[in-house]
Protein backbone atom coordinates (compact mmCIF):
# COMPACT_ATOMS: atom_id res chain seq x y z
CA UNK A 1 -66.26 85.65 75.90
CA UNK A 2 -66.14 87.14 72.55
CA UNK A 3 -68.34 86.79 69.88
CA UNK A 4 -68.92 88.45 66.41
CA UNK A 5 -69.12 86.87 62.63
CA UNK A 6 -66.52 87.68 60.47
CA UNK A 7 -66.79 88.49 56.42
CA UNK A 8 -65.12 85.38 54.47
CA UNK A 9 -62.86 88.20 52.53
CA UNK A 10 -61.49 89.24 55.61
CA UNK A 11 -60.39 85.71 56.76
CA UNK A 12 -58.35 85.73 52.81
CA UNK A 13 -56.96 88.81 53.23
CA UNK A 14 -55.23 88.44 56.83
CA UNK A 15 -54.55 84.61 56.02
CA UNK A 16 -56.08 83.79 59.44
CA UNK A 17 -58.46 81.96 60.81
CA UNK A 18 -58.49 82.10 64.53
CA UNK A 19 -60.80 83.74 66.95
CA UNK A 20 -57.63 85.49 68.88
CA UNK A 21 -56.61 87.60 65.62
CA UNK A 22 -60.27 88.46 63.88
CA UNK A 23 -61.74 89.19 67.53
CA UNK A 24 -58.79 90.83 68.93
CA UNK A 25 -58.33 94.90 69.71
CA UNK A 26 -56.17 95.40 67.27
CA UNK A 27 -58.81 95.17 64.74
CA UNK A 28 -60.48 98.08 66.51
CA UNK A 29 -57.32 99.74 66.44
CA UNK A 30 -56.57 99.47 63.29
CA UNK A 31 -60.52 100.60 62.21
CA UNK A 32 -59.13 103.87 64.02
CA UNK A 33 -55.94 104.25 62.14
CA UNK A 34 -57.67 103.84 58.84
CA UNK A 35 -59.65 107.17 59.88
CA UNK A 36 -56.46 108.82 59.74
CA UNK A 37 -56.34 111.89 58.09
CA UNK A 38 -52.70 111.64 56.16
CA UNK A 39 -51.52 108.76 54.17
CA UNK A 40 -50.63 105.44 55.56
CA UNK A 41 -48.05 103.48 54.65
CA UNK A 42 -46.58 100.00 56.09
CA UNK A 43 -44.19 100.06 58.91
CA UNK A 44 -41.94 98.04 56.34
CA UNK A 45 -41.33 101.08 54.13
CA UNK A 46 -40.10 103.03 56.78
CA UNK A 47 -37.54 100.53 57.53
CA UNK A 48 -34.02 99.15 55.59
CA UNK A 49 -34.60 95.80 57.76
CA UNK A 50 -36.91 93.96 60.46
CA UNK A 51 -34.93 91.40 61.19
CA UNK A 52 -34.01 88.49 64.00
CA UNK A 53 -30.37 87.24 65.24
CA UNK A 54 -29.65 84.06 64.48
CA UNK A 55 -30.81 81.38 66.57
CA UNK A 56 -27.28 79.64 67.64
CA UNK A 57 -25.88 77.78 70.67
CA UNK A 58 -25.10 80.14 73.39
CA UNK A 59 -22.15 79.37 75.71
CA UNK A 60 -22.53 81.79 78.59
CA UNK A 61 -18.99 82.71 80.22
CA UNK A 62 -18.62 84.91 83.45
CA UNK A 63 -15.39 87.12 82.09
CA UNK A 64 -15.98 90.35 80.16
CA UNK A 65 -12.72 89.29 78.05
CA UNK A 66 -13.83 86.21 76.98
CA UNK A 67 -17.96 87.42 76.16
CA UNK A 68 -20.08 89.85 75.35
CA UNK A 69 -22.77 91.10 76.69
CA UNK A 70 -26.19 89.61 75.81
CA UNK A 71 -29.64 90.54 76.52
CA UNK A 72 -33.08 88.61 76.02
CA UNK A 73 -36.47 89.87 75.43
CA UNK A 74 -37.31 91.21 79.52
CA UNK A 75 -33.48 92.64 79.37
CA UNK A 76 -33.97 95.39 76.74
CA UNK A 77 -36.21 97.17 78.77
CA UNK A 78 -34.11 97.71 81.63
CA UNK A 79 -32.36 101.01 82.48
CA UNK A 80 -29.22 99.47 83.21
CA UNK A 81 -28.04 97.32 80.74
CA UNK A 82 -24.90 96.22 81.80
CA UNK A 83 -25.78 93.58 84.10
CA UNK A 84 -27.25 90.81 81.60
CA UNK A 85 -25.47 87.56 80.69
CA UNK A 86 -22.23 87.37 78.14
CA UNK A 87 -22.00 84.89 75.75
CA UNK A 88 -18.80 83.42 74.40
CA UNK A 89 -16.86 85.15 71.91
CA UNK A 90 -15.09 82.01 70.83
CA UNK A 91 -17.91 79.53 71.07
CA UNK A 92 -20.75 81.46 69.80
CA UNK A 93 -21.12 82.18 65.74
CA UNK A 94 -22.52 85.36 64.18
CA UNK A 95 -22.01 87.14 66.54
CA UNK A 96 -22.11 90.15 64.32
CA UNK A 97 -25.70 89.05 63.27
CA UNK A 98 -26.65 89.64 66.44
CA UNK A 99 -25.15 92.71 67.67
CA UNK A 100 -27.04 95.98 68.04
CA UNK A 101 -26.31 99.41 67.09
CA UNK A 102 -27.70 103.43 68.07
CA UNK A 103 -30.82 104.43 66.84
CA UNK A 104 -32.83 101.02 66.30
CA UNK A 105 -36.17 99.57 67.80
CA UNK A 106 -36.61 96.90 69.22
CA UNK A 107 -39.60 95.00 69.99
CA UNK A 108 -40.05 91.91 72.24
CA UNK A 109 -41.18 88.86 69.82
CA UNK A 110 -41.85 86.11 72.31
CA UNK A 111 -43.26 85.69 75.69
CA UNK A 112 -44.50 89.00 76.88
CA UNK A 113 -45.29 90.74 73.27
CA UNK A 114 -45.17 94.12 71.74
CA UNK A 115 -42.75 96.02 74.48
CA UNK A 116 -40.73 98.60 72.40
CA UNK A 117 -36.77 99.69 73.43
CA UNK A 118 -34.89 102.86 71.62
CA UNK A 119 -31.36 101.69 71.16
CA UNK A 120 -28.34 104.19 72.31
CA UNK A 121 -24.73 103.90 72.77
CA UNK A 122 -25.23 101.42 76.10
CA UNK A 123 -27.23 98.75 73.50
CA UNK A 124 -24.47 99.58 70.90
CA UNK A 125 -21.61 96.18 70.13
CA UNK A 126 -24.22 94.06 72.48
CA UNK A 127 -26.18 91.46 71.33
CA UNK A 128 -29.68 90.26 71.58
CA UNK A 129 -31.33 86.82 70.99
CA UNK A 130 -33.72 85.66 68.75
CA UNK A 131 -36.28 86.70 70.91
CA UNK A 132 -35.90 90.61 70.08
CA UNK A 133 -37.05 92.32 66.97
CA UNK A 134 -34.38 94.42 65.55
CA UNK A 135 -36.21 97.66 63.46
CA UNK A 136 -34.13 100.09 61.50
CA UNK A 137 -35.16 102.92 60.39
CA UNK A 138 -34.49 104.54 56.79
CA UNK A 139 -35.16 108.32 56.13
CA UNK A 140 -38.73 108.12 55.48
CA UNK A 141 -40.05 108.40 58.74
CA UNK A 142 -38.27 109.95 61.45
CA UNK A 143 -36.62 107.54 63.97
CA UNK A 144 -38.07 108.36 67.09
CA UNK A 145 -41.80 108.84 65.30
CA UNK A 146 -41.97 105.07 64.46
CA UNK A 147 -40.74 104.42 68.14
CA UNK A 148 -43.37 106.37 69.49
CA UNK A 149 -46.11 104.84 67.23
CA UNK A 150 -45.05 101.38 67.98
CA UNK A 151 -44.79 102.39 71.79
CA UNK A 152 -48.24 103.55 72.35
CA UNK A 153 -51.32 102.03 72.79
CA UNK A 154 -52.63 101.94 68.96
CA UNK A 155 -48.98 100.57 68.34
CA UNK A 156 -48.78 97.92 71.09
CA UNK A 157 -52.10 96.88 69.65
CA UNK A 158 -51.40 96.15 66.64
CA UNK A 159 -48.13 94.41 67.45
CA UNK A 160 -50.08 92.11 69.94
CA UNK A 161 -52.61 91.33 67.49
CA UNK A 162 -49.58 89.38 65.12
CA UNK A 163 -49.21 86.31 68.23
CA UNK A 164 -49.65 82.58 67.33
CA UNK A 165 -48.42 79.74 69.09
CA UNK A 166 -50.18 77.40 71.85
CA UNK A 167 -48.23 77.29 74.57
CA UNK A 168 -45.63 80.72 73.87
CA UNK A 169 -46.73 83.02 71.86
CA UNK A 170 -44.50 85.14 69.02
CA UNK A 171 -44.91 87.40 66.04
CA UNK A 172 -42.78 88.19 62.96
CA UNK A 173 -40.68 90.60 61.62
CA UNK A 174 -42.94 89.93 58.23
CA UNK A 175 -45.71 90.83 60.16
CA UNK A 176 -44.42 93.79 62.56
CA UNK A 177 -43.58 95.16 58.44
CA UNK A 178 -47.00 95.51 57.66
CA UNK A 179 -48.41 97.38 60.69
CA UNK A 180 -50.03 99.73 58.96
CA UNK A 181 -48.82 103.59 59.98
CA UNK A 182 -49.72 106.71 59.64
CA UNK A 183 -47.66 109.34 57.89
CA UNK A 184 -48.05 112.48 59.79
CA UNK A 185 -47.05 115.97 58.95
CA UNK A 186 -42.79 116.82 58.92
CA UNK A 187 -43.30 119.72 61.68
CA UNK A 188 -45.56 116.95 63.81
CA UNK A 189 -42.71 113.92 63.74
CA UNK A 190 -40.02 116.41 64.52
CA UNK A 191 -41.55 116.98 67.62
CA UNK A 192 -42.23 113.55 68.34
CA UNK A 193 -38.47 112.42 67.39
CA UNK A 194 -36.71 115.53 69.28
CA UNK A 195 -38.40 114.44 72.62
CA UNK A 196 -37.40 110.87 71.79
CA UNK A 197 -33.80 111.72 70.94
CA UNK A 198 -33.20 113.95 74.12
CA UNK A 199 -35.01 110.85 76.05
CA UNK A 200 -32.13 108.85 74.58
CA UNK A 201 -28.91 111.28 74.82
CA UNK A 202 -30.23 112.05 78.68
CA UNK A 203 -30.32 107.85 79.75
CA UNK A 204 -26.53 107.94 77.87
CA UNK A 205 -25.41 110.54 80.10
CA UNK A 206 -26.88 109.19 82.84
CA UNK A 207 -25.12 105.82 82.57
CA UNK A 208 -22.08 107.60 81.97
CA UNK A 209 -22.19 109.36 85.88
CA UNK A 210 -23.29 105.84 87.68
CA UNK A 211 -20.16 104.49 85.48
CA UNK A 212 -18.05 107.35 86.84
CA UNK A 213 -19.64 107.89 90.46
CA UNK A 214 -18.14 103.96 90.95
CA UNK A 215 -14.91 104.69 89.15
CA UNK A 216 -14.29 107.88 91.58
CA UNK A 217 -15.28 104.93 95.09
CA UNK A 218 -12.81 102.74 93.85
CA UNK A 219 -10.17 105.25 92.48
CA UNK A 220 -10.54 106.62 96.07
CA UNK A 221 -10.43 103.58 97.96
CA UNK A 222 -8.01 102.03 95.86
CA UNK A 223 -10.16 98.70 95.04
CA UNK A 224 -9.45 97.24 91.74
CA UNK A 225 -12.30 95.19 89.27
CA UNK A 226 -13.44 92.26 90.88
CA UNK A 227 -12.47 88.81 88.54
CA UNK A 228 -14.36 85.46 88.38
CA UNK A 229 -11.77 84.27 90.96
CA UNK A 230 -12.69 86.80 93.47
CA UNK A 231 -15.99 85.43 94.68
CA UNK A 232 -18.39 82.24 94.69
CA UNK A 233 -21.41 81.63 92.47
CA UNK A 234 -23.70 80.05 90.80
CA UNK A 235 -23.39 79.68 87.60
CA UNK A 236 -21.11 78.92 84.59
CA UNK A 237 -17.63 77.82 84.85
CA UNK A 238 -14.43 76.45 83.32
CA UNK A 239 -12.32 73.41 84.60
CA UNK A 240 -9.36 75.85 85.57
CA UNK A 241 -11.24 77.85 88.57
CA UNK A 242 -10.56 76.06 91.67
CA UNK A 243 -13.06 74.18 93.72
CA UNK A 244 -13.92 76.48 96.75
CA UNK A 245 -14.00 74.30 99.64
CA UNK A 246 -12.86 74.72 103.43
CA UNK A 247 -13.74 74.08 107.07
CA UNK A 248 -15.18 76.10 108.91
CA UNK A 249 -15.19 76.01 113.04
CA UNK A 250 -18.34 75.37 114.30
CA UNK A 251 -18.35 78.54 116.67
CA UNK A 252 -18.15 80.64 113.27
CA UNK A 253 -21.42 79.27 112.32
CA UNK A 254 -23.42 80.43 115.49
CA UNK A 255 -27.06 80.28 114.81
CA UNK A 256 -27.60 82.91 112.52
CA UNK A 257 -26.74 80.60 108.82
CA UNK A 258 -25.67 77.66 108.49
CA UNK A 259 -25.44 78.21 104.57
CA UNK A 260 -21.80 77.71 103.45
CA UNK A 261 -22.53 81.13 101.10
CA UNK A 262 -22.51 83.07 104.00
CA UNK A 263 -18.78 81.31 105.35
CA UNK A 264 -17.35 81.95 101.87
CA UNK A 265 -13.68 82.29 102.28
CA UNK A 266 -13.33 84.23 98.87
CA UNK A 267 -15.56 86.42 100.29
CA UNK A 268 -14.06 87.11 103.40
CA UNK A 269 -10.71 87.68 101.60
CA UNK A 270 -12.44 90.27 99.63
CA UNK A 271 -14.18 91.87 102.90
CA UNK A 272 -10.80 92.03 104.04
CA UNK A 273 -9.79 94.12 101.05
CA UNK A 274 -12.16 96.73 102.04
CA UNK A 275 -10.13 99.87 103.71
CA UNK A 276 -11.82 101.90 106.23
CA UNK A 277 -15.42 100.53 106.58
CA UNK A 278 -18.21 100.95 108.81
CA UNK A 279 -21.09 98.61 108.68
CA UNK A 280 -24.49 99.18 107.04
CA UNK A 281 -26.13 99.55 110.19
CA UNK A 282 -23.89 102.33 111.37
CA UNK A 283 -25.24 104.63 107.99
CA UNK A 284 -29.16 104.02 108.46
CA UNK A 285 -31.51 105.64 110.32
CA UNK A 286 -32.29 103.42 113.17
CA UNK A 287 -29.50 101.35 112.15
CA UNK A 288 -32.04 99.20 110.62
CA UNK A 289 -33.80 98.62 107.62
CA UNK A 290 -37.41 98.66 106.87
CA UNK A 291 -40.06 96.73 104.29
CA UNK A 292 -43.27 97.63 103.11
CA UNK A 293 -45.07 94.69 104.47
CA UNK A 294 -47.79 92.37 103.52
CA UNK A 295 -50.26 94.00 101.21
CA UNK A 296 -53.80 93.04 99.88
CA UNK A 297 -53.66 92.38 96.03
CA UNK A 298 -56.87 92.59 94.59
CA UNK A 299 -56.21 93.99 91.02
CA UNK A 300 -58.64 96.50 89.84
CA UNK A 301 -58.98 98.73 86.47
CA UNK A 302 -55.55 101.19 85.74
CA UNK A 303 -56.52 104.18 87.64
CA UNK A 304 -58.52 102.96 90.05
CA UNK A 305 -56.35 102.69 92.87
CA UNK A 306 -53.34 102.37 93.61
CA UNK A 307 -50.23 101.22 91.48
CA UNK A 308 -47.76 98.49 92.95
CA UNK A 309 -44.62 97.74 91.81
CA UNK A 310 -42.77 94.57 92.63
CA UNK A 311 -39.24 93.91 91.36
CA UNK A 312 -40.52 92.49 88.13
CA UNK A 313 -41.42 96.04 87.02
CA UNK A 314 -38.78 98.29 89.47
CA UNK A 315 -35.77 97.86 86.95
CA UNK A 316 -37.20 98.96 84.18
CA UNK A 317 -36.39 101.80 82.15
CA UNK A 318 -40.25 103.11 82.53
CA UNK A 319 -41.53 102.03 85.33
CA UNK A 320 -45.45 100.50 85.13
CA UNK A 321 -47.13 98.20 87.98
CA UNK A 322 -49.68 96.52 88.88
CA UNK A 323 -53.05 98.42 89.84
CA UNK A 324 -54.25 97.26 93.17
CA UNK A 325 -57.81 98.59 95.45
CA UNK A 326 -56.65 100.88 98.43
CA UNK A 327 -58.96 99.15 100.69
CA UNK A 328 -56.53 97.81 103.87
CA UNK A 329 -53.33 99.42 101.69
CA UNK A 330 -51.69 101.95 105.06
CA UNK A 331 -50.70 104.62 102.10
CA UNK A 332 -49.48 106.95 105.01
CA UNK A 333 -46.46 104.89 105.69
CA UNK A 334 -45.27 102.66 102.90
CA UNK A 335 -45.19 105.22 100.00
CA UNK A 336 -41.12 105.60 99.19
CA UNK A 337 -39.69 108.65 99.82
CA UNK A 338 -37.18 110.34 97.62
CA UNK A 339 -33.51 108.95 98.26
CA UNK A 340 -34.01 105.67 99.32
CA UNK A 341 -31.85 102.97 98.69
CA UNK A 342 -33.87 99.98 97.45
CA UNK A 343 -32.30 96.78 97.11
CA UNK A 344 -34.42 93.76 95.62
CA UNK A 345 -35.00 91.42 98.55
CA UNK A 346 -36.33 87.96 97.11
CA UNK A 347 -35.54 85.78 94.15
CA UNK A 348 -33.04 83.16 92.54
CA UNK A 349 -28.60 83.39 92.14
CA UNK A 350 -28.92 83.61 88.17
CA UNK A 351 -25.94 85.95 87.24
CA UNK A 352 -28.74 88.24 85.34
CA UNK A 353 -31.43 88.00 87.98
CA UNK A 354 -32.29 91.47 90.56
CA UNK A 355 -32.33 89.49 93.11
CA UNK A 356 -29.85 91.68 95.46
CA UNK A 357 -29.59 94.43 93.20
CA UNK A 358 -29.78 98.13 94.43
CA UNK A 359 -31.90 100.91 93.18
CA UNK A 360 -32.29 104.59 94.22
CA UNK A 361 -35.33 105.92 94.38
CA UNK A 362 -35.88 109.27 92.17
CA UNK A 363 -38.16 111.30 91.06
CA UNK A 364 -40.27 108.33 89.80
CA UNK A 365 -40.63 106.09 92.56
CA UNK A 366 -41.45 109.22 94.71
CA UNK A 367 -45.42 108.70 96.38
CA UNK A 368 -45.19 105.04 94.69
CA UNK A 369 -46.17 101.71 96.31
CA UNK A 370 -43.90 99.15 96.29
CA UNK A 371 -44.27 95.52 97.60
CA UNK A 372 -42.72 94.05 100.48
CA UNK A 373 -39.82 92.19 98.27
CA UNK A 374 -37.48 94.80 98.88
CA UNK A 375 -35.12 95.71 101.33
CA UNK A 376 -35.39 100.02 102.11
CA UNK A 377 -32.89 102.02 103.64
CA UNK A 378 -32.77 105.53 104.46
CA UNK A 379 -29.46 107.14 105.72
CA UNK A 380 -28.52 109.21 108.83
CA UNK A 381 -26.03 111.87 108.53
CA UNK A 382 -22.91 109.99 108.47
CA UNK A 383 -23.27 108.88 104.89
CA UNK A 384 -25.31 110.37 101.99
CA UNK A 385 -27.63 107.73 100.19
CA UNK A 386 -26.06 108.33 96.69
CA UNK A 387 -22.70 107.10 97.67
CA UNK A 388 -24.44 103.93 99.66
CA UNK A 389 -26.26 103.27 96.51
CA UNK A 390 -22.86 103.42 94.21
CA UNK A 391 -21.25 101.06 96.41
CA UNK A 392 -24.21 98.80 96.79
CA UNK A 393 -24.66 98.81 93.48
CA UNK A 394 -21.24 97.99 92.56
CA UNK A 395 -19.86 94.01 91.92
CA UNK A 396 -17.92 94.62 95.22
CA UNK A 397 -21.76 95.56 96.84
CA UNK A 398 -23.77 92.75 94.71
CA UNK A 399 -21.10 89.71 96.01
CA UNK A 400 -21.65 91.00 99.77
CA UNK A 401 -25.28 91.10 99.17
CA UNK A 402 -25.53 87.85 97.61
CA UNK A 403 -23.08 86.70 100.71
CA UNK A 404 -25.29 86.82 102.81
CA UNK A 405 -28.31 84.65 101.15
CA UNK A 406 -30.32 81.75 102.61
CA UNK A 407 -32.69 80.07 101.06
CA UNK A 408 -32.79 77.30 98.19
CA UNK A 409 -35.18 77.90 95.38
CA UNK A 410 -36.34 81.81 96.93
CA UNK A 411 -33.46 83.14 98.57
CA UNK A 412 -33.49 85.90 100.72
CA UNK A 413 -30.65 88.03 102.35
CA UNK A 414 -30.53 87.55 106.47
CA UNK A 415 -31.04 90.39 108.01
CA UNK A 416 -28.44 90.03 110.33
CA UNK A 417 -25.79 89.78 108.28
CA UNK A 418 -27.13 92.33 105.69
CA UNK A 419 -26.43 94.75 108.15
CA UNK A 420 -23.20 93.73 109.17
CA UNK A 421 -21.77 94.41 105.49
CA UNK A 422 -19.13 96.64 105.23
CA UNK A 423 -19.36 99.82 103.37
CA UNK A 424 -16.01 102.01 102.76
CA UNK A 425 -15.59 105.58 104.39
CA UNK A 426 -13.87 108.56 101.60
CA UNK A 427 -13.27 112.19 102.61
CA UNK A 428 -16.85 113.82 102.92
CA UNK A 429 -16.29 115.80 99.95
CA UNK A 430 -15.60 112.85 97.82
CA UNK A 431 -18.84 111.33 99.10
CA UNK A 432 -20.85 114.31 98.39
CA UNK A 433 -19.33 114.38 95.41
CA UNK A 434 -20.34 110.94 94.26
CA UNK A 435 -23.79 111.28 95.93
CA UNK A 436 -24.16 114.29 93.55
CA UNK A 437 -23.64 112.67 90.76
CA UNK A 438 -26.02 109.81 91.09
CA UNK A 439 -28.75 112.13 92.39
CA UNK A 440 -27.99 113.99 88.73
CA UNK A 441 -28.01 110.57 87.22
CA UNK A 442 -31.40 109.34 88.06
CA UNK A 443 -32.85 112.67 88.08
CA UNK A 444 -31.60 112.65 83.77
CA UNK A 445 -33.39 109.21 83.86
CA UNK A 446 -36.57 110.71 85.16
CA UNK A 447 -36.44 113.48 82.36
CA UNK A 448 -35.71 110.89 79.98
CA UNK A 449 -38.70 108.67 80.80
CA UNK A 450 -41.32 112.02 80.63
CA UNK A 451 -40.07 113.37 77.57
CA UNK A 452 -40.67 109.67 76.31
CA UNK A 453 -44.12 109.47 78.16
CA UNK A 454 -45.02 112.84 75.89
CA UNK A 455 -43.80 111.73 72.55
CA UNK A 456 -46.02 108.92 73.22
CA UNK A 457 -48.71 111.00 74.68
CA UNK A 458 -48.51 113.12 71.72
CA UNK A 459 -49.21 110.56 68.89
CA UNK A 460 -52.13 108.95 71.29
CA UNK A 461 -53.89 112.01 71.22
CA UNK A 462 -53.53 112.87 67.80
CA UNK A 463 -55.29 109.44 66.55
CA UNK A 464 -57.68 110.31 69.35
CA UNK A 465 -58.90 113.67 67.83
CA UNK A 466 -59.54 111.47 63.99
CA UNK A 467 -62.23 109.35 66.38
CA UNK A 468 -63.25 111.69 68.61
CA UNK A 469 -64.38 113.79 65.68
């Protein structure tokens, strides 16, 4: 509980009355900004617009012809953006309200509050819902300053400090425009900016070689896109796609699922597709996979043990977990190890959920903890773990995956049949070649996310030494 009595005059000025604003840390916060040695200005005046899209009726469609990508509040901070929903492009209006371009921030407005994304060319021509804060920056401050600022702890702050609402909280553009900032010197926000900026052209080029590693699988193995016809889901639909229903002997069932997702015929048809395969089993060492088991939670302070990540945090562009004790955590054995193929082992069949999604584990998720949700591979020498991840992670990887499913409202893959899925065999040199390139790929990511985690760093530190003083 929180207690402390509040001057009248300060109740007028914020327009506020409630305990959660006037007793909240961004009042401390923004004590320590006023301290600040250089001017300070609103965030407003550093912006041409802090804006929302409109708040229309979304008609979701599965074809990439017929929608465009769309991403909610959680979605912006993931590293790979191409997997959210698409809305219709005939059914949906203002759509150019709500499309994004290079070089903006945006700041979740609902729900979970005050998480900052740096727009690039992979946000560019998608949209975002009302949910998202769209920023853009004029030339008074420099771009990737204000991201920074907003990013760190004094800026996350004072974002969180705007919320009202009962049951799901928000802020407002109105009031992310007068978060006070500071206006630091030129030399000191070029710095700041030019770490942001590299942070941004480094995730761009890394998208590009995950793009390209899959083009080069499929160019080589001669598989083509999958369409909407091509598998079964959950999900949204028109009246012209054909009702997928057929018998199925009962000696086909045996006793391993008796879930008719894992008897699709469209999926066998597209198994059949699949030239020159081996089976998962045959590429892993043991020919099994491996979990990290039931773990103790019992939260404790950031930095006091150990961090876990579940697949709530995994996806995201910067990666931050939960901090857990160490007492009864077996450290020696469940830490991941660099290449690993992760693949997220527990959730719902929403089109836009990680549940069956594939992940390799860099430079970031080297020594981590993760939780028992996922499904870990490691490979033997037949088949490097960048081209396993590539084709796991590809729409011909995520419809096996999801193939093999039980479960109704937490589905998990069966194990059995997760390890039957067939995997395509390329010339070795093509493999390498494509194992390469995602190894570059995540390794860009992971120099992205620490030239990000020093931009911030730097700003933190510098409203540190005004108090510290």
């Amino acid at each position: 509980m929180r207690a402390a009595s509040i001057n009248i005059r300060t109740v007028n000025i914020a327009d506020r009355f409630d305990g959660n604003y006037h007793l909240s840390e961004g009042v401390m916060i923004r004590k320590a900004i006023s301290a600040s040695p250089y001017p300070l200005i609103n965030v407003g005046e550093a912006a041409n617009r802090i804006f929302i899209g409109n708040r229309v009726k979304r008609v979701y469609v599965k074809s990439d012809e017929a929608g465009v990508p769309f991403m909610s509040s959680s979605d912006i901070l993931y590293a790979d953006v191409n997997k959210v929903k698409r809305v219709s492009k005939k059914y949906t209006i203002s759509l150019e309200e709500m499309k994004l371009d290079v070089d903006w921030i945006l700041i979740s407005r609902s729900g979970t509050i005050g998480n900052c994304a740096y727009t690039n060319k992979q946000h560019a021509q998608k949209l975002a819902s009302e949910h998202v804060i769209r920023l853009t920056p004029n030339d008074i401050l420099r771009k990737g300053y204000i991201y920074a600022y907003l990013s760190s702890r004094y800026g996350h702050s004072l974002l969180t400090q705007g919320t009202f609402g009962a049951v799901i909280q928000h802020i407002e553009p109105d009031f992310v425009g007068g978060i006070p900032i500071p206006v630091m010197p030129n030399n000191f926000q070029t710095q700041v900016d030019s770490r942001i900026q590299q942070a941004s052209k480094l995730r761009e080029e890394a998208a590009d070689l995950i793009t390209g590693a899959e083009r080069r699988l499929k160019d080589a193995t001669g598989l083509e896109d999958l369409t909407v016809d091509d598998y079964d889901y959950f999900g949204p639909r028109n009246d012209s796609r054909q009702v997928s229903t057929h018998t199925v002997n009962i000696r086909e069932v045996g006793t391993v699922s008796f879930n008719a997702f894992c008897h699709s015929r469209r999926i066998n048809q597209l198994r059949n597709r699949i030239p020159n395969s081996v089976r998962i089993k045959d590429v892993l060492v043991g020919g099994d996979t491996f979990s990290t088991g039931s773990i103790p939670r019992v939260e404790v302070k950031e930095g006091n043990g150990v961090m876990l990540i579940n697949q709530s945090d995994i996806f995201d562009t910067i990666v931050k977990g939960k901090w857990i004790s160490k007492r009864k955590v077996n450290l020696s054995n469940n830490l991941v190890s660099y290449g690993e193929v992760l693949v997220a082992g527990v959730g719902t069949l929403g089109e836009n959920e990680t549940f069956c999604r594939a992940l390799f584990a860099n430079e970031d998720l080297v020594g981590q903890l993760i939780s028992g949700e996922f499904i870990r591979m490691k490979c033997n020498e037949k088949m490097p773990s960048g081209y396993l991840f590539t084709w796991l992670n590809s729409d011909y990887g995520f419809r096996l995956i999801r193939s093999t499913h039980s479960g109704t409202k937490l589905c998990r893959p069966i194990p059995a049949l997760f390890l039957q899925i067939p995997v395509p065999v390329i010339d070795k040199d093509k493999m390498d070649e494509i194992d390469l390139m995602v190894r570059t790929a995540f390794t860009k990511r992971h120099q992205a996310n620490n030239l990000e985690k020093e931009a911030i760093q730097m700003v933190e530190n510098e409203i540190d030494k005004w108090n510290n003083n």
